[in-house]
Every structure is written in C-alpha cells, then in structure tokens.
N, C-alpha and C. Protein backbone atom coordinates (compact mmCIF):
# COMPACT_ATOMS: atom_id res chain seq x y z
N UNK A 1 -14.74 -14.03 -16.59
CA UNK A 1 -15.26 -14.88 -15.52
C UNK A 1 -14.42 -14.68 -14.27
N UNK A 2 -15.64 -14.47 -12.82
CA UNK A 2 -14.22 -13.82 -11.66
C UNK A 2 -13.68 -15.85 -11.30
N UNK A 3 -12.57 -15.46 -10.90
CA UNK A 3 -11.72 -16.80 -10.28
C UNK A 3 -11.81 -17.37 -8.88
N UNK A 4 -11.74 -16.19 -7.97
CA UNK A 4 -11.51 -16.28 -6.76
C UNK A 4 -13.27 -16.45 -5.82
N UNK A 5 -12.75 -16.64 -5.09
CA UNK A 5 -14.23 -16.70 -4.08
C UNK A 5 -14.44 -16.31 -3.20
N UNK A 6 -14.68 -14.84 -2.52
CA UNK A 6 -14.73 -14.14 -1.31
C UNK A 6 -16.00 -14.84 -0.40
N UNK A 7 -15.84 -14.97 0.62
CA UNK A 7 -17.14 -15.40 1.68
C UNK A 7 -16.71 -14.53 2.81
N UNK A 8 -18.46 -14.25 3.05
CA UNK A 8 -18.39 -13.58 4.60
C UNK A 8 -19.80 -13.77 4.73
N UNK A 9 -19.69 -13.28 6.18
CA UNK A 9 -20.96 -13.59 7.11
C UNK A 9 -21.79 -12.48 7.65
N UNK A 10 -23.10 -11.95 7.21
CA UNK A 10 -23.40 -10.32 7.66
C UNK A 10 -24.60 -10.85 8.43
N UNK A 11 -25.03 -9.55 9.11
CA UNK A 11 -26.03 -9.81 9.36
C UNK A 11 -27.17 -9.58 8.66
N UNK A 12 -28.74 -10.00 9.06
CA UNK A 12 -29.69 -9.87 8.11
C UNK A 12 -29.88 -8.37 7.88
N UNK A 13 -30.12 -7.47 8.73
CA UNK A 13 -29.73 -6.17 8.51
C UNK A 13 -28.63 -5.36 7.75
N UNK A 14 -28.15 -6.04 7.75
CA UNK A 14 -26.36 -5.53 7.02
C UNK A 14 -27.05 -6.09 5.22
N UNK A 15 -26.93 -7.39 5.19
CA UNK A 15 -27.19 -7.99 3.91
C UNK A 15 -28.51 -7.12 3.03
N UNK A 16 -29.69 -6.88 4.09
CA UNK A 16 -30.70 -6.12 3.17
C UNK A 16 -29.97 -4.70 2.95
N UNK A 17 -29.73 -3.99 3.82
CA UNK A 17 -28.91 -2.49 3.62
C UNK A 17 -28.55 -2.51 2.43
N UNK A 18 -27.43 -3.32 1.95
CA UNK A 18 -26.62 -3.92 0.61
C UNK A 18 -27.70 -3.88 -0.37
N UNK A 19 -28.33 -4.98 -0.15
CA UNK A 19 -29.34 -5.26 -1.41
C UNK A 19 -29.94 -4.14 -1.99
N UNK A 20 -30.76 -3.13 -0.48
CA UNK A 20 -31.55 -2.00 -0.96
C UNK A 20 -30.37 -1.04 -1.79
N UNK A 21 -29.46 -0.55 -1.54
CA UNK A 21 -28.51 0.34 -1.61
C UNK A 21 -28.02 -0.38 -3.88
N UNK A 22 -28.01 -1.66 -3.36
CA UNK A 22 -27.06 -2.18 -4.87
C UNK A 22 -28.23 -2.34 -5.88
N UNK A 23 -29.70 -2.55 -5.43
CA UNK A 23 -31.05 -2.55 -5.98
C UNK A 23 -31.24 -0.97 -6.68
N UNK A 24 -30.97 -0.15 -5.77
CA UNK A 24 -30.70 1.37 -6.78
C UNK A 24 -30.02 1.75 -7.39
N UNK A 25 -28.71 1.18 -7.53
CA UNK A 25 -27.76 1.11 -8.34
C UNK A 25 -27.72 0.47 -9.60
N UNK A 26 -29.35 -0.74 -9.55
CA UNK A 26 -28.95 -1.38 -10.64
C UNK A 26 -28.46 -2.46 -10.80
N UNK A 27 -27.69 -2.78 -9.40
CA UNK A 27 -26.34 -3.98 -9.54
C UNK A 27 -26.62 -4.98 -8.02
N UNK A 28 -26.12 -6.09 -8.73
CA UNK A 28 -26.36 -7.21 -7.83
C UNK A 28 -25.36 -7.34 -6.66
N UNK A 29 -25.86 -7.87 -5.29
CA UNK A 29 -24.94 -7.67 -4.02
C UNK A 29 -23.72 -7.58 -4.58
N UNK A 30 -23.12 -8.88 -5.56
CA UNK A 30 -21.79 -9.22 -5.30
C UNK A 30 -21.26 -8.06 -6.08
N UNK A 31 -21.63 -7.45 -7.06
CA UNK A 31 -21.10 -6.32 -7.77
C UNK A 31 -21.04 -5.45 -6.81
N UNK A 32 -22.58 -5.35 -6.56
CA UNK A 32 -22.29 -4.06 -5.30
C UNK A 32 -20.97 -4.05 -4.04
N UNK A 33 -20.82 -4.89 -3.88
CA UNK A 33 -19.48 -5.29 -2.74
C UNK A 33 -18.85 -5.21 -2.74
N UNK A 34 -18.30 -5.95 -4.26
CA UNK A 34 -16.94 -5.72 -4.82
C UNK A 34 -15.89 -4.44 -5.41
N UNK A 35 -17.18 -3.44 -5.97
CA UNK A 35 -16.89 -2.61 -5.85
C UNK A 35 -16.67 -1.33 -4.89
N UNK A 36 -17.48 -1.40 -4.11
CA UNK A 36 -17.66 -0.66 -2.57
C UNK A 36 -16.24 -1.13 -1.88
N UNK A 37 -15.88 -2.34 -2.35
CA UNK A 37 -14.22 -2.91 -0.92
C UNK A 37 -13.19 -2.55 -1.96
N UNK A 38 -13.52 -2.83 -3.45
CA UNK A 38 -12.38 -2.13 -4.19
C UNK A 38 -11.97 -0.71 -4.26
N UNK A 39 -13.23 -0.10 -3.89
CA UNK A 39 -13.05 1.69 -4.02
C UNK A 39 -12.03 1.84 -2.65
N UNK A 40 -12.69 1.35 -2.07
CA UNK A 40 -12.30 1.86 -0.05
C UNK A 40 -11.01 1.03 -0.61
N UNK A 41 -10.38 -0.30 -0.63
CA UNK A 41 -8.88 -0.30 -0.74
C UNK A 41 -7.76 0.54 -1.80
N UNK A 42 -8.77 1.26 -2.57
CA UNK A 42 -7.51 1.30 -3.29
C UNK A 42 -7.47 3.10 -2.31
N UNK A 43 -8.38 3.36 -1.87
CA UNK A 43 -8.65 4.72 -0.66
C UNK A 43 -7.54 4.55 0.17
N UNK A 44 -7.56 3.00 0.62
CA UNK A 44 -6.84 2.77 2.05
C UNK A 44 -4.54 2.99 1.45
N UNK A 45 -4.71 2.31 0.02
CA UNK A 45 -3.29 1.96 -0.78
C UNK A 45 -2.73 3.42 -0.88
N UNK A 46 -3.83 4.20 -1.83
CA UNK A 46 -3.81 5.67 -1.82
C UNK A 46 -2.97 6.45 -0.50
N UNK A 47 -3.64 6.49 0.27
CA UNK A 47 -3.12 7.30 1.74
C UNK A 47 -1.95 6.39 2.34
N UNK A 48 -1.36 5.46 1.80
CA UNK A 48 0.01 5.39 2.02
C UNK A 48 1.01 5.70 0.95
N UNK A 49 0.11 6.12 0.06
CA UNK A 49 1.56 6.71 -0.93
C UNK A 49 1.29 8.36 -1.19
N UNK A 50 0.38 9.02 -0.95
CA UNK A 50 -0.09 10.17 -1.57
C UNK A 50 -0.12 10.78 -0.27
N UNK A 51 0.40 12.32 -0.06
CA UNK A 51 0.10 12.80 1.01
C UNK A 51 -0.06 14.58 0.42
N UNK A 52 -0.80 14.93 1.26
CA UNK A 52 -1.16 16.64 0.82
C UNK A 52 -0.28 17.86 1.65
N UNK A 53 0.60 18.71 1.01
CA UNK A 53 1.57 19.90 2.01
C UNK A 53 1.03 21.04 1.01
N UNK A 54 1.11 22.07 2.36
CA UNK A 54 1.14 23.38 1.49
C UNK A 54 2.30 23.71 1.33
N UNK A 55 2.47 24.83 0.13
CA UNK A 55 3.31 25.21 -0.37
C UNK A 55 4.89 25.37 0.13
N UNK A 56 4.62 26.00 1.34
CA UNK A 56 6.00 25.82 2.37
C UNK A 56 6.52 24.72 2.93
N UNK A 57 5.73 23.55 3.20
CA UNK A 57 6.02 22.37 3.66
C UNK A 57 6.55 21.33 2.59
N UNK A 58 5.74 21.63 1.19
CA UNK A 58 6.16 21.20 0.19
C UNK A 58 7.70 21.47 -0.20
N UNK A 59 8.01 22.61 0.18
CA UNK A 59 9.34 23.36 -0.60
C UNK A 59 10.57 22.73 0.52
N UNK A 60 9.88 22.27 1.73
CA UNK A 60 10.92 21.65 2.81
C UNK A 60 11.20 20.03 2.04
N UNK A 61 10.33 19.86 2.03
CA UNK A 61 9.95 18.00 1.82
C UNK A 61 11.17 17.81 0.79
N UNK A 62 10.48 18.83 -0.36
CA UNK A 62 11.55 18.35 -1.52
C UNK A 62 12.61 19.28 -1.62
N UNK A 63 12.91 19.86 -0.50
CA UNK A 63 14.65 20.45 -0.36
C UNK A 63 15.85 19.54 0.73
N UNK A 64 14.58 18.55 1.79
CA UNK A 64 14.92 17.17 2.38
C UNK A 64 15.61 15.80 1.07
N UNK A 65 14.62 15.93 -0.12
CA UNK A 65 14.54 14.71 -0.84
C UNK A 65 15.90 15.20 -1.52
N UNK A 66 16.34 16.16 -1.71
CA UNK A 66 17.23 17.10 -2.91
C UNK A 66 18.64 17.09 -2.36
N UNK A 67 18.76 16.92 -0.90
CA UNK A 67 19.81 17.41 -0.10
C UNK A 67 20.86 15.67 0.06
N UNK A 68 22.11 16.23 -0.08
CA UNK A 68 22.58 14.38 -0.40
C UNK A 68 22.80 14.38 0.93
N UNK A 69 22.71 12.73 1.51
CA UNK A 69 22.61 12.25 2.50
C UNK A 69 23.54 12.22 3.23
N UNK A 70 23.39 12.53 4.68
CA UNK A 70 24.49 12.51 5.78
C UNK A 70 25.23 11.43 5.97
N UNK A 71 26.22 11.45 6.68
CA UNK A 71 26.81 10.46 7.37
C UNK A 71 25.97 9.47 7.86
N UNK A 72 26.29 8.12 7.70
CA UNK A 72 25.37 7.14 8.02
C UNK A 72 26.40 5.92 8.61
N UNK A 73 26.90 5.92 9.95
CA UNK A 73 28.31 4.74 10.16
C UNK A 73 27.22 3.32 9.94
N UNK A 74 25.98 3.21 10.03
CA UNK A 74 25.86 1.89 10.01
C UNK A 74 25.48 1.42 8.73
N UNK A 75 24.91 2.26 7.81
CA UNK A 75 25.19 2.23 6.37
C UNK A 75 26.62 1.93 5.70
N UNK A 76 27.89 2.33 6.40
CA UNK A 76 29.31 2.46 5.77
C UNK A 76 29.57 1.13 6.48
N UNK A 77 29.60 0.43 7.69
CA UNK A 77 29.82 -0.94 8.07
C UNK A 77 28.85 -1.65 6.87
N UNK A 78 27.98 -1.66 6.87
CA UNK A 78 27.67 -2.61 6.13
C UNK A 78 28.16 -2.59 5.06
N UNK A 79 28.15 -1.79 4.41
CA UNK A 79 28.90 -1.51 2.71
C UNK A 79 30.51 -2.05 2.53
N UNK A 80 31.06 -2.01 4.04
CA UNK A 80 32.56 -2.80 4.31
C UNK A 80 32.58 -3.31 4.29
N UNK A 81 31.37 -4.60 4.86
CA UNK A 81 31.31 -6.11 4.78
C UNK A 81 31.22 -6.58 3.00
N UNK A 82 32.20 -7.82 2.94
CA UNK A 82 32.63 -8.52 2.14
C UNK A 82 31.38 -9.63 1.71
N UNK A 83 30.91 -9.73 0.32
CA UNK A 83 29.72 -10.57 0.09
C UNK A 83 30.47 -11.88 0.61
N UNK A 84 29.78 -12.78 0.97
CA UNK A 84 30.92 -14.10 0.67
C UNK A 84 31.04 -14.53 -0.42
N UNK A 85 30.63 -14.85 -1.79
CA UNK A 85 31.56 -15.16 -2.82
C UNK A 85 32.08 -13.95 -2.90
N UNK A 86 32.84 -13.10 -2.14
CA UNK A 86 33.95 -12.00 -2.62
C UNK A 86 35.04 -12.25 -1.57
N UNK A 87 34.75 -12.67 -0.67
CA UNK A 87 35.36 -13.78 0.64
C UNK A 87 36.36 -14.51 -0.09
N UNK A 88 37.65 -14.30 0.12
CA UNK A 88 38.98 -15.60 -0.38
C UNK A 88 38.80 -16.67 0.25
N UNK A 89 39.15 -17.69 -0.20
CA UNK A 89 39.01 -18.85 0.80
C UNK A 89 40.25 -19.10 0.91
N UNK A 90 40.43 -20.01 1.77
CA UNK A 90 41.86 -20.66 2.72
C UNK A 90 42.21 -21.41 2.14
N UNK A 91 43.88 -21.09 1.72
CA UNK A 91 44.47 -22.17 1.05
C UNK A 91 43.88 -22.11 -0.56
N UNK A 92 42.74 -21.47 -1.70
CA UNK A 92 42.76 -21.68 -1.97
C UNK A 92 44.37 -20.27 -3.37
C-alpha cells in the first residue's frame, strides 16, 4: 500500500496526453507518473555519480585518484586545531 501523497496541477491537455500514453501501456495515470518521475530521477541521481571518458582521459582521472595528495596548509591548520575535549582546562 503507497503511504505518501503526491499532488499536482496539469493541464487538461497535459492530463489526457498521460491518460492516452498510460491507457497503452495498460496502466493507470498514477502508475503511469510514478514511474515516468521515478525513471527520469533516478536519470537525473545517475549523471551525478556516473560519468563517461575515453580511454586516455580515463587513464588521467585514475592516475589523478592514484597520485597521494599535495600539500594542503589549510587542511594541516585544521588538523592542528585541538578538539575541545582535548583542550586542558585551567587550573584543572
């Protein structure tokens, strides 16, 4: 049983489009919808984690990922700073 409750507002043109389109499919608007915004987000999630190089660009990327990291002074200040419970206290 779904939980949640999506609402939106189309137009009458938009809403029949749907119907005709989810009517050949077989499947009712809200199926039809849900799946059509689930495909396209997980499209949209996809293209921020997945990206395509050819072979030479590839061999840079992961000789970048492979290579240990430079000097970083504002990385090393921070790593100097003291947590405060590692902080002495006064007097004690």
């Amino acid at each position: 049983m779904r939980e949640a409750a999506i609402n939106l507002r189309a137009l009458t043109e938009q809403r029949d489009l749907i119907d005709r389109a989810a009517a050949l499919l077989g499947k009712n608007r809200s199926d039809f919808m849900l799946e059509a915004a689930c495909e396209r987000a997980q499209a949209v999630l996809l293209d921020q984690v997945f990206f395509k190089l050819d072979d030479e660009r590839f061999r840079q990327f992961t000789a970048l990922l492979d290579a240990p990291p430079g000097p970083n002074e504002g990385l090393e200040k921070l790593m100097a700073v003291k947590a405060p419970w590692q902080k002495s206290r006064r007097g004690a």
